[in-house]
N, C-alpha and C. Protein backbone atom coordinates (compact mmCIF):
# COMPACT_ATOMS: atom_id res chain seq x y z
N UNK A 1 -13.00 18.34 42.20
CA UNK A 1 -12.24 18.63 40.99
C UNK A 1 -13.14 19.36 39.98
N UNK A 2 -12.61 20.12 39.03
CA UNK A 2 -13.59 21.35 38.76
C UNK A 2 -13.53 21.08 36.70
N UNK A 3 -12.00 19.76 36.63
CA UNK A 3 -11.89 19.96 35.43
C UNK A 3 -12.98 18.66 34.45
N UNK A 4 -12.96 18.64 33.57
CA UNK A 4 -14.01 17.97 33.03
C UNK A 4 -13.26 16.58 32.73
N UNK A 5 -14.55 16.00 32.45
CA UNK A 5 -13.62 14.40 32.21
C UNK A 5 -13.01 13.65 33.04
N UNK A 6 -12.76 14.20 33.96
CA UNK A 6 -11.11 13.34 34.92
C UNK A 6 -12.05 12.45 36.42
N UNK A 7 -11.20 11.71 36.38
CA UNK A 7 -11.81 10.33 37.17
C UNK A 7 -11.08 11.26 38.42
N UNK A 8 -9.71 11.58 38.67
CA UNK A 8 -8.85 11.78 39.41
C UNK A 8 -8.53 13.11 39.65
N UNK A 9 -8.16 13.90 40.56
CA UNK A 9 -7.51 15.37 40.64
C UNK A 9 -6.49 15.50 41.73
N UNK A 10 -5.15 16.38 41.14
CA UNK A 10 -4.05 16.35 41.93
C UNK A 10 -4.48 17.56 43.38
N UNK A 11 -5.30 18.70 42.59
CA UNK A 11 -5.78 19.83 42.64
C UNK A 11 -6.97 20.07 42.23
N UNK A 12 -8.45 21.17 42.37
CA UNK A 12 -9.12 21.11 42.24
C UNK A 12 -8.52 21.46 40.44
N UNK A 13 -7.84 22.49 39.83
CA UNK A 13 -7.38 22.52 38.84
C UNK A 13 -6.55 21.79 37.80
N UNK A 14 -5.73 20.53 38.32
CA UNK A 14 -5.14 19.72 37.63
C UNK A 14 -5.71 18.32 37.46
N UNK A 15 -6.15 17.60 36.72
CA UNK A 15 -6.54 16.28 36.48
C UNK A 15 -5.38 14.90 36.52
N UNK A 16 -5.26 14.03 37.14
CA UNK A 16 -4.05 13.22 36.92
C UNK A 16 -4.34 11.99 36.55
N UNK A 17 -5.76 11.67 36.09
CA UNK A 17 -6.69 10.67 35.71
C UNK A 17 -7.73 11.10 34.94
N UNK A 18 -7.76 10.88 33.41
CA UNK A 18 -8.56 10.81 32.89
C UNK A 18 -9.68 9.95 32.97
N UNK A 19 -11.12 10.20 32.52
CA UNK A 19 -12.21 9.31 32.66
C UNK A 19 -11.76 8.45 30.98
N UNK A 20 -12.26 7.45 31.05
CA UNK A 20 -11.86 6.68 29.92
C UNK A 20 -12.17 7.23 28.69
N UNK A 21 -11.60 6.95 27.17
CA UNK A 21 -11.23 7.57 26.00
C UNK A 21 -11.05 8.81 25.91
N UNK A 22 -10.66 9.14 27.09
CA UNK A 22 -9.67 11.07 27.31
C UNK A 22 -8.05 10.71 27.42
N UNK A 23 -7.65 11.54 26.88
CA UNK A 23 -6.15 11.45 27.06
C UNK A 23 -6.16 13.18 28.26
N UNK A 24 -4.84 12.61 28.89
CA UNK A 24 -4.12 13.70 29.61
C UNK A 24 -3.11 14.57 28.97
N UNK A 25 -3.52 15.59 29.43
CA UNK A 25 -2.08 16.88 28.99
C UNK A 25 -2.63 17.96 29.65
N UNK A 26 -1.12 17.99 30.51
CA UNK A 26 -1.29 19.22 31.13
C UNK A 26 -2.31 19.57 32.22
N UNK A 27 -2.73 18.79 32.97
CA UNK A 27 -3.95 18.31 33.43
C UNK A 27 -5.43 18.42 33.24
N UNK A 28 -5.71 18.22 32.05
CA UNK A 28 -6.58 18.11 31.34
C UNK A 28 -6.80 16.87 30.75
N UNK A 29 -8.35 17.02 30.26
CA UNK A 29 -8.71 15.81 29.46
C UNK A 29 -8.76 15.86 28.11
N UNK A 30 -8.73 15.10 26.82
CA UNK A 30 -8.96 15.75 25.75
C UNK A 30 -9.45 14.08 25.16
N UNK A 31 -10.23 14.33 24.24
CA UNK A 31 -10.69 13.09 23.13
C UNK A 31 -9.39 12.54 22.63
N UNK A 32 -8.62 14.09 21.87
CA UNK A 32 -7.72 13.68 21.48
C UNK A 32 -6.30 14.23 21.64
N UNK A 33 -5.31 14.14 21.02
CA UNK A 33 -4.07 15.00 21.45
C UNK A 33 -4.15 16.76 20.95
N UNK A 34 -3.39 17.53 21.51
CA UNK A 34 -3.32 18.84 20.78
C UNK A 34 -2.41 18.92 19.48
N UNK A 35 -2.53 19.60 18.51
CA UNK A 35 -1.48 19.18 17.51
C UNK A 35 -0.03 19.63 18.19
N UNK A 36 1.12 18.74 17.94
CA UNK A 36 2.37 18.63 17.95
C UNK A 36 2.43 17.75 19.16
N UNK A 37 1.41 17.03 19.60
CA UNK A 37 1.77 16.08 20.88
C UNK A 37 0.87 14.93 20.50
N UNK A 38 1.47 13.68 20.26
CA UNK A 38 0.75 12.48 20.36
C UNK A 38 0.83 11.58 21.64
N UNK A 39 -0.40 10.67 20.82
CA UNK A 39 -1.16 10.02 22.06
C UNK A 39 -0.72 8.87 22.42
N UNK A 40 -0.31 8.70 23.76
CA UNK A 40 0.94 7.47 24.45
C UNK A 40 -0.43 6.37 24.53
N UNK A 41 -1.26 5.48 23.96
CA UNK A 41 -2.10 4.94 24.15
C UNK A 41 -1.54 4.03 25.55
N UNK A 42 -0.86 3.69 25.24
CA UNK A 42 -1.13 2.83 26.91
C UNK A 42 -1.19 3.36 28.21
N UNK A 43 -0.94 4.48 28.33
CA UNK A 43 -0.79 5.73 29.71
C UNK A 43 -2.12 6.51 29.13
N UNK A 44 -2.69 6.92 28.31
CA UNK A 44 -3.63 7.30 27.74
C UNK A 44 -3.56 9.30 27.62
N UNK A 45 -2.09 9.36 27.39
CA UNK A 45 -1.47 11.01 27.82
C UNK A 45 -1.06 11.12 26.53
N UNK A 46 -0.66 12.75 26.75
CA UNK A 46 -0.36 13.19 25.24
C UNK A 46 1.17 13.86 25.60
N UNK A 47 1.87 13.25 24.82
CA UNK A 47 3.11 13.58 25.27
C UNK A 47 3.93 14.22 23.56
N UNK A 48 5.02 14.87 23.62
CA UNK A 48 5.47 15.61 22.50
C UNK A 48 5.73 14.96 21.91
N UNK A 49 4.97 15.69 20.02
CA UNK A 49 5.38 14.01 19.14
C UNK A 49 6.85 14.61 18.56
N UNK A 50 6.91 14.11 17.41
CA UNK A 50 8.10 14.36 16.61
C UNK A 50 8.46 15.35 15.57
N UNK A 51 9.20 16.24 15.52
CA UNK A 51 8.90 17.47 14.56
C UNK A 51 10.38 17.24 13.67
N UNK A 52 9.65 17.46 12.55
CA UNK A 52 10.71 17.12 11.32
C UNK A 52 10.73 17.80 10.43
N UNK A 53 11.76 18.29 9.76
CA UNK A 53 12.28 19.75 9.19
C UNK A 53 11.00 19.61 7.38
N UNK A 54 11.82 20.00 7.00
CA UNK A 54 10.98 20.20 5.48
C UNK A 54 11.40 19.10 4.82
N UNK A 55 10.87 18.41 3.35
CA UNK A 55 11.17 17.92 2.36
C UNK A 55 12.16 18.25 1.74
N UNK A 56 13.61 17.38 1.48
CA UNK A 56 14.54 17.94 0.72
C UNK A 56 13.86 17.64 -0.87
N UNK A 57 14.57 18.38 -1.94
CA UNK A 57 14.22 18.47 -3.17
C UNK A 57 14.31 16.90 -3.69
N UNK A 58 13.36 16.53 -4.57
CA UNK A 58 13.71 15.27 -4.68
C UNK A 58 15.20 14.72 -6.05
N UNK A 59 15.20 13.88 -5.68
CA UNK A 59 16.40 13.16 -6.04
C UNK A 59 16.19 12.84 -7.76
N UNK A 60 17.27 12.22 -7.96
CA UNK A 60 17.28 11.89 -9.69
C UNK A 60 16.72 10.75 -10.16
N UNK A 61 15.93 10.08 -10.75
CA UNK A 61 15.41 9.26 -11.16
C UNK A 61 16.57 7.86 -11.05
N UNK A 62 16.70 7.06 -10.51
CA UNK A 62 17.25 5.88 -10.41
C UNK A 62 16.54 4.33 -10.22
N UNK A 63 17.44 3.25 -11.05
CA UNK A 63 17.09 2.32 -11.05
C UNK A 63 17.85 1.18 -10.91
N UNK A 64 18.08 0.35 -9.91
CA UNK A 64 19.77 -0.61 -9.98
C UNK A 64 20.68 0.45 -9.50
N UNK A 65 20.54 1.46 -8.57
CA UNK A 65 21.72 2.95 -8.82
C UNK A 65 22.12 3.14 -9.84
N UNK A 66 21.56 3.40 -11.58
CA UNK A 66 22.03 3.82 -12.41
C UNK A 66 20.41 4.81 -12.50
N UNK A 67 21.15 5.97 -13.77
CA UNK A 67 19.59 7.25 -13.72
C UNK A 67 19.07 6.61 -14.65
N UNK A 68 17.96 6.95 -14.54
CA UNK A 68 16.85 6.00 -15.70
C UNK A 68 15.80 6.89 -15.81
N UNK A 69 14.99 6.55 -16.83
CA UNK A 69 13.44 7.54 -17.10
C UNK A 69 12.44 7.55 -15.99
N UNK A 70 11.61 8.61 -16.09
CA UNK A 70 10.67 8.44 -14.78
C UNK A 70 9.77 7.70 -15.09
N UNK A 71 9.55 6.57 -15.78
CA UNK A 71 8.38 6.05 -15.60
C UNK A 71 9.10 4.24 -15.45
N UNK A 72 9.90 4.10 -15.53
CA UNK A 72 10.42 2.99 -14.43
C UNK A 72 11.78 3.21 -13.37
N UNK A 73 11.85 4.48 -12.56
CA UNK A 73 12.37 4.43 -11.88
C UNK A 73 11.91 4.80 -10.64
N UNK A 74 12.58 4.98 -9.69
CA UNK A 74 12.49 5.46 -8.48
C UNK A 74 12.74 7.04 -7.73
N UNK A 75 11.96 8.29 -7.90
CA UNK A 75 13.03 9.35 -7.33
C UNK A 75 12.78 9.33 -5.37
N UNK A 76 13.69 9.65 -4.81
CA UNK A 76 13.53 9.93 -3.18
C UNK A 76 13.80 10.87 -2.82
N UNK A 77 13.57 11.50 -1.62
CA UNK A 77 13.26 12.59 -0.89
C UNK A 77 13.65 12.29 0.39
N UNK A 78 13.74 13.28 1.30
CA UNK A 78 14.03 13.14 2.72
C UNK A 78 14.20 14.00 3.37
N UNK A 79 13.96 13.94 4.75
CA UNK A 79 13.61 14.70 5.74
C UNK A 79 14.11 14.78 7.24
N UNK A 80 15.01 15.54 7.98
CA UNK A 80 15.65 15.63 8.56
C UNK A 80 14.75 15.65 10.14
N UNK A 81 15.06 14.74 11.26
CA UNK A 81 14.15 14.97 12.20
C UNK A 81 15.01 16.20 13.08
N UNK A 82 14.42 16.90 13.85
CA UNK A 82 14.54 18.05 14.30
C UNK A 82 14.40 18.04 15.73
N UNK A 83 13.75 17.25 16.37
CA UNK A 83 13.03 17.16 17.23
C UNK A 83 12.62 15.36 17.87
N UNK A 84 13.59 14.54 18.67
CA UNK A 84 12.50 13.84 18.53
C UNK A 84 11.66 13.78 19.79
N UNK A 85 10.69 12.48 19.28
CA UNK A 85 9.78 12.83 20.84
C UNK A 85 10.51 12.32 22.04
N UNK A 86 9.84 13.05 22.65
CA UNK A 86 9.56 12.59 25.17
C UNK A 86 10.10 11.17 25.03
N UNK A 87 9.34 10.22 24.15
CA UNK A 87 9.12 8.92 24.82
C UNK A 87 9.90 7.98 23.67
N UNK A 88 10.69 7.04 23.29
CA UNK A 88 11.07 6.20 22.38
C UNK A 88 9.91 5.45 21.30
N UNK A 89 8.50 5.68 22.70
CA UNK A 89 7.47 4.45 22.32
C UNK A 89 6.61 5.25 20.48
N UNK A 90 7.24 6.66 20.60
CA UNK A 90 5.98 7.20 19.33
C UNK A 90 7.09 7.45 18.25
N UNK A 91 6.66 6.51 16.86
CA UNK A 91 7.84 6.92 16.08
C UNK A 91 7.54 7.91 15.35
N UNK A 92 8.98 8.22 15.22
CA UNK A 92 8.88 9.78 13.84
C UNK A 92 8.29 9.07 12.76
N UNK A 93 7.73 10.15 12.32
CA UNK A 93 7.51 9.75 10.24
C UNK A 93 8.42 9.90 9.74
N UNK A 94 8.22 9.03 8.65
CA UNK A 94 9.54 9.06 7.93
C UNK A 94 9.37 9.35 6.26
């Protein structure tokens, strides 16, 4: 096997076993995930994380659901997921 890190090879080019604190993707090893794919810690693979649209504008100052001043209320925001991940096990942000 020719790739770095890997305990295991499917192919001299694909890894299907990482050596320990490597994650898999794509048959490769990595420390860590590539950005837009997180790390399934118990399989020790990097699988697609969760992609979530933009910040909506934030909301009106509320308190009890009535509007109130900003310095004892609450304003919120939110964000539409777009994407979720491969696996149930990695949650979106919220």
């Amino acid at each position: 096997c020719r790739i770095e890190n890997c305990d295991s090879c499917f192919s001299r080019d694909f890894c299907t076993k990482c050596k320990t604190g490597f994650y898999s993707h794509r048959g490769r090893c990595f420390r860590g995930c590539p950005a837009g794919f997180a790390a399934l810690e118990e399989l020790m693979e990097c699988v697609e994380g969760c992609e979530v649209g933009q910040w909506s504008e934030w909301g009106t100052c509320s308190r009890n659901n009535k509007t109130c001043g900003f310095k004892w209320g609450l304003e919120t925001r939110t964000r539409q997921i777009v994407k979720k991940p491969a696996k149930d096990t990695i949650p979106c942000p919220t």
